[in-house]
PDB file of N, CA and C in Angstrom:
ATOM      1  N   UNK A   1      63.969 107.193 150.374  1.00  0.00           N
ATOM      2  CA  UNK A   1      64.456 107.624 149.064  1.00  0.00           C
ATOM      3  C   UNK A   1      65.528 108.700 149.244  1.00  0.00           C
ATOM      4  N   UNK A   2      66.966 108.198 149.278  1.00  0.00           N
ATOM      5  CA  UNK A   2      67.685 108.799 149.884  1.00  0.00           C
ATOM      6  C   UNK A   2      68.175 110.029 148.473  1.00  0.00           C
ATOM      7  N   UNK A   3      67.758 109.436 147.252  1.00  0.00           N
ATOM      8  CA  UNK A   3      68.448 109.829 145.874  1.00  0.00           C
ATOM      9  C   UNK A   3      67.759 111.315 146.198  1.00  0.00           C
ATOM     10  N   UNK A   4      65.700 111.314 146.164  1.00  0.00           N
ATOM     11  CA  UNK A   4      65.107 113.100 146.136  1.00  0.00           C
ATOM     12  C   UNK A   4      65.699 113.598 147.186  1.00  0.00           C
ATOM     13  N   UNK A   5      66.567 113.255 148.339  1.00  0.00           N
ATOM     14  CA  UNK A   5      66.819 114.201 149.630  1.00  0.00           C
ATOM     15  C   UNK A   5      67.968 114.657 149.127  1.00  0.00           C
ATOM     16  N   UNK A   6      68.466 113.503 148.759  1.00  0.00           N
ATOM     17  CA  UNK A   6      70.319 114.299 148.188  1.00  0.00           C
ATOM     18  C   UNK A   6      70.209 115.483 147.157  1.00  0.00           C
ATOM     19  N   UNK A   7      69.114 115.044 146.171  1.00  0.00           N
ATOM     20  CA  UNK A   7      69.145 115.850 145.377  1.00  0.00           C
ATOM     21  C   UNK A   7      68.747 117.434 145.474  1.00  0.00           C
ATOM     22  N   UNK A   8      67.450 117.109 146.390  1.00  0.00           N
ATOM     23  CA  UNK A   8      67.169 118.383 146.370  1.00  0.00           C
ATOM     24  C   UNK A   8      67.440 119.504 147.777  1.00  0.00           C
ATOM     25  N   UNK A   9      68.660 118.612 148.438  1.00  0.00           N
ATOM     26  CA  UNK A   9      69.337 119.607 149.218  1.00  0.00           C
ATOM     27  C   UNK A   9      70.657 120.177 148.679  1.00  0.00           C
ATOM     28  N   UNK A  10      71.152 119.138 148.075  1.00  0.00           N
ATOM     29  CA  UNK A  10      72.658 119.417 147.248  1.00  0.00           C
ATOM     30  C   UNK A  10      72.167 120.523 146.006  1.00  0.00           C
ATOM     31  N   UNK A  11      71.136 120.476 145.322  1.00  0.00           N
ATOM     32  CA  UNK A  11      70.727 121.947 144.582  1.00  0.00           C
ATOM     33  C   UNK A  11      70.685 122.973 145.355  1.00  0.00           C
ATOM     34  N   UNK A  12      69.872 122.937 146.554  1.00  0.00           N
ATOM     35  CA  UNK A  12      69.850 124.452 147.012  1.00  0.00           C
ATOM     36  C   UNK A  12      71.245 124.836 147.656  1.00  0.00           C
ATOM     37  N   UNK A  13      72.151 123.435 148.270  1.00  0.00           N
ATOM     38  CA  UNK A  13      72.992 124.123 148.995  1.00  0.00           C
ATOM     39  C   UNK A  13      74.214 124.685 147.873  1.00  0.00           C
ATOM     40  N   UNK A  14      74.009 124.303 146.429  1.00  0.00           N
ATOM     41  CA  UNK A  14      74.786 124.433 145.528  1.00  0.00           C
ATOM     42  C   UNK A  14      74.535 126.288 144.857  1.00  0.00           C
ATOM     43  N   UNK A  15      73.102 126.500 144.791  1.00  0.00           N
ATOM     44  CA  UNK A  15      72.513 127.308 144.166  1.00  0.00           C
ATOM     45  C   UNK A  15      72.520 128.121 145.039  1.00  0.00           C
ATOM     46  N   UNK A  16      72.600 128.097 146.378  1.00  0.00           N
ATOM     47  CA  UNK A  16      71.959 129.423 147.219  1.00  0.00           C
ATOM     48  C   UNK A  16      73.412 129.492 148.604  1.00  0.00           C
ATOM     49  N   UNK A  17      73.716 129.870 149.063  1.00  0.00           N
ATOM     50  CA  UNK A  17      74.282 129.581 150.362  1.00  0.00           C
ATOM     51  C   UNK A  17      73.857 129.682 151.684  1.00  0.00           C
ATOM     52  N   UNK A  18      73.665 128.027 151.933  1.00  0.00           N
ATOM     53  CA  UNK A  18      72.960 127.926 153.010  1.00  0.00           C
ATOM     54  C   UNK A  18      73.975 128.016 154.626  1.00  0.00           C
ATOM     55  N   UNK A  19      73.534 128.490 155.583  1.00  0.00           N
ATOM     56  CA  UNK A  19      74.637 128.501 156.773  1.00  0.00           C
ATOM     57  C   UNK A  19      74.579 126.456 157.364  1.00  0.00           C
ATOM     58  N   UNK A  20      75.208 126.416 157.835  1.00  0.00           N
ATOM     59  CA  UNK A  20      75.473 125.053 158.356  1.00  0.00           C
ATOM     60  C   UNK A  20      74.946 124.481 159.182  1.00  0.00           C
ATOM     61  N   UNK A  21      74.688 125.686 160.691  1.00  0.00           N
ATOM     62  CA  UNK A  21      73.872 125.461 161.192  1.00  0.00           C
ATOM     63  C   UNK A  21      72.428 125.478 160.846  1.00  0.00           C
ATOM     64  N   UNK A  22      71.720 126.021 159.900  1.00  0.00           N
ATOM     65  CA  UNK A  22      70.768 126.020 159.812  1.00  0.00           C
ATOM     66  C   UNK A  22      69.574 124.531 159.264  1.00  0.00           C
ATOM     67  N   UNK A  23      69.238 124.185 160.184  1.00  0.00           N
ATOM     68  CA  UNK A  23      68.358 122.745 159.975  1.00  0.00           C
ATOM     69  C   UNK A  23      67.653 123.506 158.357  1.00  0.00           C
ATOM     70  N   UNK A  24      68.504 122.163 157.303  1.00  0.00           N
ATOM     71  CA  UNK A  24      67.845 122.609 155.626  1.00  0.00           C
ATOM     72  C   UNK A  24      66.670 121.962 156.055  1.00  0.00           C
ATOM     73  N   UNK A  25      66.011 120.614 156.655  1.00  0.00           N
ATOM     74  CA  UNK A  25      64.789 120.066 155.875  1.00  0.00           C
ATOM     75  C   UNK A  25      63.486 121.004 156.619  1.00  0.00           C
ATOM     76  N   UNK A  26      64.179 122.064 157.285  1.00  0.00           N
ATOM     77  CA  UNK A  26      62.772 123.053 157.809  1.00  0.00           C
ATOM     78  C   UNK A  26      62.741 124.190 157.462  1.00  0.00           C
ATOM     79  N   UNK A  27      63.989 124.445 156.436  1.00  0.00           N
ATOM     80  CA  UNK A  27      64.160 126.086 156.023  1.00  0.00           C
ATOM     81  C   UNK A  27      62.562 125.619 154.373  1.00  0.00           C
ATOM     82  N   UNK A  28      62.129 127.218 155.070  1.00  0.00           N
ATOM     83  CA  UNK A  28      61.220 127.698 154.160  1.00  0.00           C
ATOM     84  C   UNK A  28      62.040 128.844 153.298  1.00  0.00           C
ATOM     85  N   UNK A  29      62.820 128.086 151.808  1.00  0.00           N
ATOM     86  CA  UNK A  29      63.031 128.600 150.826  1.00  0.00           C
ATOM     87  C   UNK A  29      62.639 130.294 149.917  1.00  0.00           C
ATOM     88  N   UNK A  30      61.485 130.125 150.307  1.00  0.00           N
ATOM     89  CA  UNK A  30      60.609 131.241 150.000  1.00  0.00           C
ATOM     90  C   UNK A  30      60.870 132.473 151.180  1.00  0.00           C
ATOM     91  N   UNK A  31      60.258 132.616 152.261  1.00  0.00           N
ATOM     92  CA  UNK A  31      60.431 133.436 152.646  1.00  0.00           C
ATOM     93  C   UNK A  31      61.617 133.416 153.766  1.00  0.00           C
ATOM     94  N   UNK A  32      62.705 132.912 153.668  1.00  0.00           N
ATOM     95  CA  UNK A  32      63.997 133.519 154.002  1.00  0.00           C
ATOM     96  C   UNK A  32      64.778 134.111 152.549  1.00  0.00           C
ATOM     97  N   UNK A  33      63.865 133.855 151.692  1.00  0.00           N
ATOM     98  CA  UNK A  33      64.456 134.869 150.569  1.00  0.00           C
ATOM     99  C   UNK A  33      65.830 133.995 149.750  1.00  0.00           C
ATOM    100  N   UNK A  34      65.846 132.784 150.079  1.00  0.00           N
ATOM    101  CA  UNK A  34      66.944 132.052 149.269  1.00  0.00           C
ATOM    102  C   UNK A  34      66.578 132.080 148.070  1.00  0.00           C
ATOM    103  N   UNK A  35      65.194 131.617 147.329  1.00  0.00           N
ATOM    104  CA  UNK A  35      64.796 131.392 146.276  1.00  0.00           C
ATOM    105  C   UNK A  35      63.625 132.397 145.829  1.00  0.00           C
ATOM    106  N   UNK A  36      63.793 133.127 144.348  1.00  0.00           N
ATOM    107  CA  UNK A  36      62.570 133.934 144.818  1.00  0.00           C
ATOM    108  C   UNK A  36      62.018 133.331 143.546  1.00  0.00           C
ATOM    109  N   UNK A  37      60.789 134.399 143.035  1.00  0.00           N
ATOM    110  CA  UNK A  37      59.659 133.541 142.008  1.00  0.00           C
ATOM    111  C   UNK A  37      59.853 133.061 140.794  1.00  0.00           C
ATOM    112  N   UNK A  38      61.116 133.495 140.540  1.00  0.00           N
ATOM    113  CA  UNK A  38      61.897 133.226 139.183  1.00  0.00           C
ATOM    114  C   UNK A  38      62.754 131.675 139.005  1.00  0.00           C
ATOM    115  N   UNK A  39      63.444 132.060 140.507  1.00  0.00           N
ATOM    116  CA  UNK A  39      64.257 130.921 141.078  1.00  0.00           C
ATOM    117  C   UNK A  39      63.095 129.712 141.200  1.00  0.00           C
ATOM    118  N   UNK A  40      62.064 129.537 141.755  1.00  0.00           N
ATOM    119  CA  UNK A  40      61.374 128.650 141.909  1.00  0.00           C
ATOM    120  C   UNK A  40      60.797 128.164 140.789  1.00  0.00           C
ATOM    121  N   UNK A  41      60.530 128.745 139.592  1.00  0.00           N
ATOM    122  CA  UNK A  41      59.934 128.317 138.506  1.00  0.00           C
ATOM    123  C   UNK A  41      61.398 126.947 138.098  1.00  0.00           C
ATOM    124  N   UNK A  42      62.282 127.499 138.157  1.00  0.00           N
ATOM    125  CA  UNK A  42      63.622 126.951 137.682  1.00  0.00           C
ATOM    126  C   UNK A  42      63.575 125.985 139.017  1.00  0.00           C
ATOM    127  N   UNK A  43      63.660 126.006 139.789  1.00  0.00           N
ATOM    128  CA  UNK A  43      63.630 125.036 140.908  1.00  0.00           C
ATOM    129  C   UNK A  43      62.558 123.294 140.407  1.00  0.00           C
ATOM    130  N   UNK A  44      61.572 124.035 140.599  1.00  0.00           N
ATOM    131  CA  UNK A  44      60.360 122.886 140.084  1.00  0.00           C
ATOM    132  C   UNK A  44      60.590 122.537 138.667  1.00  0.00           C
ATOM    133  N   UNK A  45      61.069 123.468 137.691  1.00  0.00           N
ATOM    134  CA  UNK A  45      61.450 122.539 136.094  1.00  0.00           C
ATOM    135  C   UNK A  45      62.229 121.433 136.495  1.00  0.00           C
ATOM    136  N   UNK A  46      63.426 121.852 137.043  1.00  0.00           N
ATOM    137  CA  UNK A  46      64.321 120.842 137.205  1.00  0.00           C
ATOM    138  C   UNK A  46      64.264 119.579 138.208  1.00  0.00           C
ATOM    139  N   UNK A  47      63.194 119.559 139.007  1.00  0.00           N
ATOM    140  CA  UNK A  47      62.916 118.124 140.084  1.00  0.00           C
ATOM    141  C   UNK A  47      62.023 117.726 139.114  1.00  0.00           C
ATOM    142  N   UNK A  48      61.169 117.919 138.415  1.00  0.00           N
ATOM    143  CA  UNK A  48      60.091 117.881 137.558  1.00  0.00           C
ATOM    144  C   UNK A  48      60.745 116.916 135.938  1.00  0.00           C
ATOM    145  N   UNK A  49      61.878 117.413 136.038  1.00  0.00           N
ATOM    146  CA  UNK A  49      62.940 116.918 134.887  1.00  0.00           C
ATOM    147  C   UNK A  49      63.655 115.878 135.498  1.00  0.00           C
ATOM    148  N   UNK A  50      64.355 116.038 136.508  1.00  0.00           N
ATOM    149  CA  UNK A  50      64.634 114.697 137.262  1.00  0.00           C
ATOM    150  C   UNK A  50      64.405 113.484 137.592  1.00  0.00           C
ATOM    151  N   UNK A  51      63.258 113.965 138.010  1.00  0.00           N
ATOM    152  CA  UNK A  51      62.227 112.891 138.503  1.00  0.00           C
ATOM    153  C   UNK A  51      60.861 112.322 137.867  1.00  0.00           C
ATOM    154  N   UNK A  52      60.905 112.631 136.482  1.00  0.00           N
ATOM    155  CA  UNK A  52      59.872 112.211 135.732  1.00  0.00           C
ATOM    156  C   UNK A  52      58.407 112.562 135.964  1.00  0.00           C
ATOM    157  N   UNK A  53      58.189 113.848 136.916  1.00  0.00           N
ATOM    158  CA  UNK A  53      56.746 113.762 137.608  1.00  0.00           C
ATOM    159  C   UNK A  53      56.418 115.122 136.949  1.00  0.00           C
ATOM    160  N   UNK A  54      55.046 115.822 137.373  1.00  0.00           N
ATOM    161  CA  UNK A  54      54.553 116.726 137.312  1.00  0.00           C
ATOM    162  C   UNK A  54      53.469 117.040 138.510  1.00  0.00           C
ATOM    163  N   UNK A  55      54.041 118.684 138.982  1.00  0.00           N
ATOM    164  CA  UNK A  55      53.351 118.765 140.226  1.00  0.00           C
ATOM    165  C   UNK A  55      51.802 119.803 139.697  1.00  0.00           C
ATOM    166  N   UNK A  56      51.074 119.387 140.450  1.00  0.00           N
ATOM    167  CA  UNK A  56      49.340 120.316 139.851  1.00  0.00           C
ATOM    168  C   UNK A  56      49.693 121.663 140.311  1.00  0.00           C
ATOM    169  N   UNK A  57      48.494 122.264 139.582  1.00  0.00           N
ATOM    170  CA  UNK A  57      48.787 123.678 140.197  1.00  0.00           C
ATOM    171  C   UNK A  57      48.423 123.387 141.538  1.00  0.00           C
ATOM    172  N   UNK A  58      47.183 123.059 142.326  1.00  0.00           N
ATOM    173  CA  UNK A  58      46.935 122.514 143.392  1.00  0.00           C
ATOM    174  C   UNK A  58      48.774 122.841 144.577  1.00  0.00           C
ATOM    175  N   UNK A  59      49.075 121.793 144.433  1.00  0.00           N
ATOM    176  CA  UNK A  59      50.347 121.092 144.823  1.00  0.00           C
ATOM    177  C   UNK A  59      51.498 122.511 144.585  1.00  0.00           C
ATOM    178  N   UNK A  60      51.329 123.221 143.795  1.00  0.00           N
ATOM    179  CA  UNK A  60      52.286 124.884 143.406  1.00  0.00           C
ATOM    180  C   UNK A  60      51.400 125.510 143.821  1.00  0.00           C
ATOM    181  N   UNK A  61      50.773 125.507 144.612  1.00  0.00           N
ATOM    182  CA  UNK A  61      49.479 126.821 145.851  1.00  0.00           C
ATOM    183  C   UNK A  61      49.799 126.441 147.021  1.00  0.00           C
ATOM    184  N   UNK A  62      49.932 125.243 147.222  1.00  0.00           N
ATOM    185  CA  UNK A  62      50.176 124.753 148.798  1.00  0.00           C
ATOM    186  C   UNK A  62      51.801 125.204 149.355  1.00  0.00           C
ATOM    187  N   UNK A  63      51.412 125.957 150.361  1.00  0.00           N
ATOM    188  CA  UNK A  63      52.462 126.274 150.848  1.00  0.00           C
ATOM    189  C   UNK A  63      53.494 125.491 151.629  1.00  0.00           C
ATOM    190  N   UNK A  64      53.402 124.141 152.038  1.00  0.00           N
ATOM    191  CA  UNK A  64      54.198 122.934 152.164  1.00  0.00           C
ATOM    192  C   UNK A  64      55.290 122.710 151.056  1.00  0.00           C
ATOM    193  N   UNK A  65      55.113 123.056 149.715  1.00  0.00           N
ATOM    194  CA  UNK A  65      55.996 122.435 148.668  1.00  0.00           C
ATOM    195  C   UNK A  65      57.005 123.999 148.781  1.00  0.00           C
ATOM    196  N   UNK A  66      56.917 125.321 149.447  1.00  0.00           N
ATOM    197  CA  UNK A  66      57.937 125.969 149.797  1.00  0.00           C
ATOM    198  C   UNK A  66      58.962 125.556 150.999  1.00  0.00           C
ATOM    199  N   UNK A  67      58.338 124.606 151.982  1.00  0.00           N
ATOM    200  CA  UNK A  67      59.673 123.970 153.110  1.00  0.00           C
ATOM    201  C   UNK A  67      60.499 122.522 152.456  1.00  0.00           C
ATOM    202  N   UNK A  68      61.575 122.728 152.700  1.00  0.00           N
ATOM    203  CA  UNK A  68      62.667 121.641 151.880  1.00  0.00           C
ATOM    204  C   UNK A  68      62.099 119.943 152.311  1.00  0.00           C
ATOM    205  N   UNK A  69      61.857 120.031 153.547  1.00  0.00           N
ATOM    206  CA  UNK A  69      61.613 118.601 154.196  1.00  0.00           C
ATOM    207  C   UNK A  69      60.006 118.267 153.302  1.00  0.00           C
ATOM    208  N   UNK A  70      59.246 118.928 153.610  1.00  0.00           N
ATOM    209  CA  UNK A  70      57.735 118.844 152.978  1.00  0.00           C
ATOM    210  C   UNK A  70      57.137 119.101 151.311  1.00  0.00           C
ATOM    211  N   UNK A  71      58.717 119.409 150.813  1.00  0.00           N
ATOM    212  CA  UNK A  71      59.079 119.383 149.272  1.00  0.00           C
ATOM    213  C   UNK A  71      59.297 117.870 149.037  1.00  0.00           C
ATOM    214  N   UNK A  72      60.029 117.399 149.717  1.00  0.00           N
ATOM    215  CA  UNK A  72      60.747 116.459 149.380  1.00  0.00           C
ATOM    216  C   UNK A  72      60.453 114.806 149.765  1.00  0.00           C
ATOM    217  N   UNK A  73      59.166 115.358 150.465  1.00  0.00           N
ATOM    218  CA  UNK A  73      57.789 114.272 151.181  1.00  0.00           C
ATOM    219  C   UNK A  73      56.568 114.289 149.973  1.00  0.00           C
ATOM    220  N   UNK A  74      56.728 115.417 148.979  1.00  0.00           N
ATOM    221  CA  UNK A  74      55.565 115.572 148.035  1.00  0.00           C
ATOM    222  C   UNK A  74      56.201 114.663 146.932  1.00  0.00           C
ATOM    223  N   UNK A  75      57.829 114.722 146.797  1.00  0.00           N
ATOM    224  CA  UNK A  75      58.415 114.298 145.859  1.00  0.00           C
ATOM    225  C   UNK A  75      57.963 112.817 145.796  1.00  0.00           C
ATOM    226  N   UNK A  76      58.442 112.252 146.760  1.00  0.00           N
ATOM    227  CA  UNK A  76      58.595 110.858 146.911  1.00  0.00           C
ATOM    228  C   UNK A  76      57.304 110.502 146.960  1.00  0.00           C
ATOM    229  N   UNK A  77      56.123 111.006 147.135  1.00  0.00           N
ATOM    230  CA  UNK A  77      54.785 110.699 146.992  1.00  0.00           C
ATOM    231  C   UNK A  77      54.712 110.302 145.659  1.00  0.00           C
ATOM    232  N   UNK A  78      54.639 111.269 145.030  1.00  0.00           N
ATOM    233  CA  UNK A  78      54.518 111.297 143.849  1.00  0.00           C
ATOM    234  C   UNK A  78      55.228 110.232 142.984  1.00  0.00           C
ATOM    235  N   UNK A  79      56.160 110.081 143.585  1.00  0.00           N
ATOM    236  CA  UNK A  79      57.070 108.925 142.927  1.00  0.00           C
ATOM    237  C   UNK A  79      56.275 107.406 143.405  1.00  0.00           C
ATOM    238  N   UNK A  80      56.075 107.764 144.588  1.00  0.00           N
ATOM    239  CA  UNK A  80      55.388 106.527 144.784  1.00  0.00           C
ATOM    240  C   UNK A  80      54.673 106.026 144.253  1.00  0.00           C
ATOM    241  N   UNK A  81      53.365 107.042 143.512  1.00  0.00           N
ATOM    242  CA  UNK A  81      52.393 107.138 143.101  1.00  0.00           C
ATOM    243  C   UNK A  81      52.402 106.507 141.784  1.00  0.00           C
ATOM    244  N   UNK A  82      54.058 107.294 141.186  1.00  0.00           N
ATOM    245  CA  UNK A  82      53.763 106.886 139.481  1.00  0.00           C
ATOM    246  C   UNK A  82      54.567 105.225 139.618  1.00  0.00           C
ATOM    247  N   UNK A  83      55.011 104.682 140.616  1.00  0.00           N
ATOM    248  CA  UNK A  83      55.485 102.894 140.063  1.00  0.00           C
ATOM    249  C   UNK A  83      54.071 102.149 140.584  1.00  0.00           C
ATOM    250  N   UNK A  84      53.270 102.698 141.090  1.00  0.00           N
ATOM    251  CA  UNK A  84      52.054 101.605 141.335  1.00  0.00           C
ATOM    252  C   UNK A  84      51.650 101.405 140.099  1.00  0.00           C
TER     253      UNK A  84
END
């Protein structure tokens, strides 16, 4: 699902400035301080708006949905989940 990767790297690299070298699908958002708790509320409205889904609180505790690659592995789950 090439559409949630584009999307939700082209937001952060749009919203935040990311260095080039830095491998995005392993940067943890959160604590390199790109996104903070405000930013993330706004982060998740908008994949949440995108993508027709809703994540549990569960799923917003787990600290996986703060790394870009393991965000974006929950996404497509979920997507998976809602065409069965």
């Amino acid at each position: 699902m090439e559409k949630v990767r584009d999307f939700v790297t082209e937001y952060i690299q749009r919203e935040y400035t990311i260095s080039e070298q830095m491998d995005i699908m392993e940067l943890n958002y959160i604590e390199t301080g790109y996104i903070d708790s405000l930013g993330l509320v706004q982060f998740i409205a908008t994949i949440e708006d995108e993508f027709a889904i809703e994540f549990t609180e569960d799923e917003l505790e787990n600290p996986d949905i703060k790394v870009v690659g393991k965000l974006i592995h929950l996404i497509e789950k979920k997507i998976d989940g809602r065409e069965m």
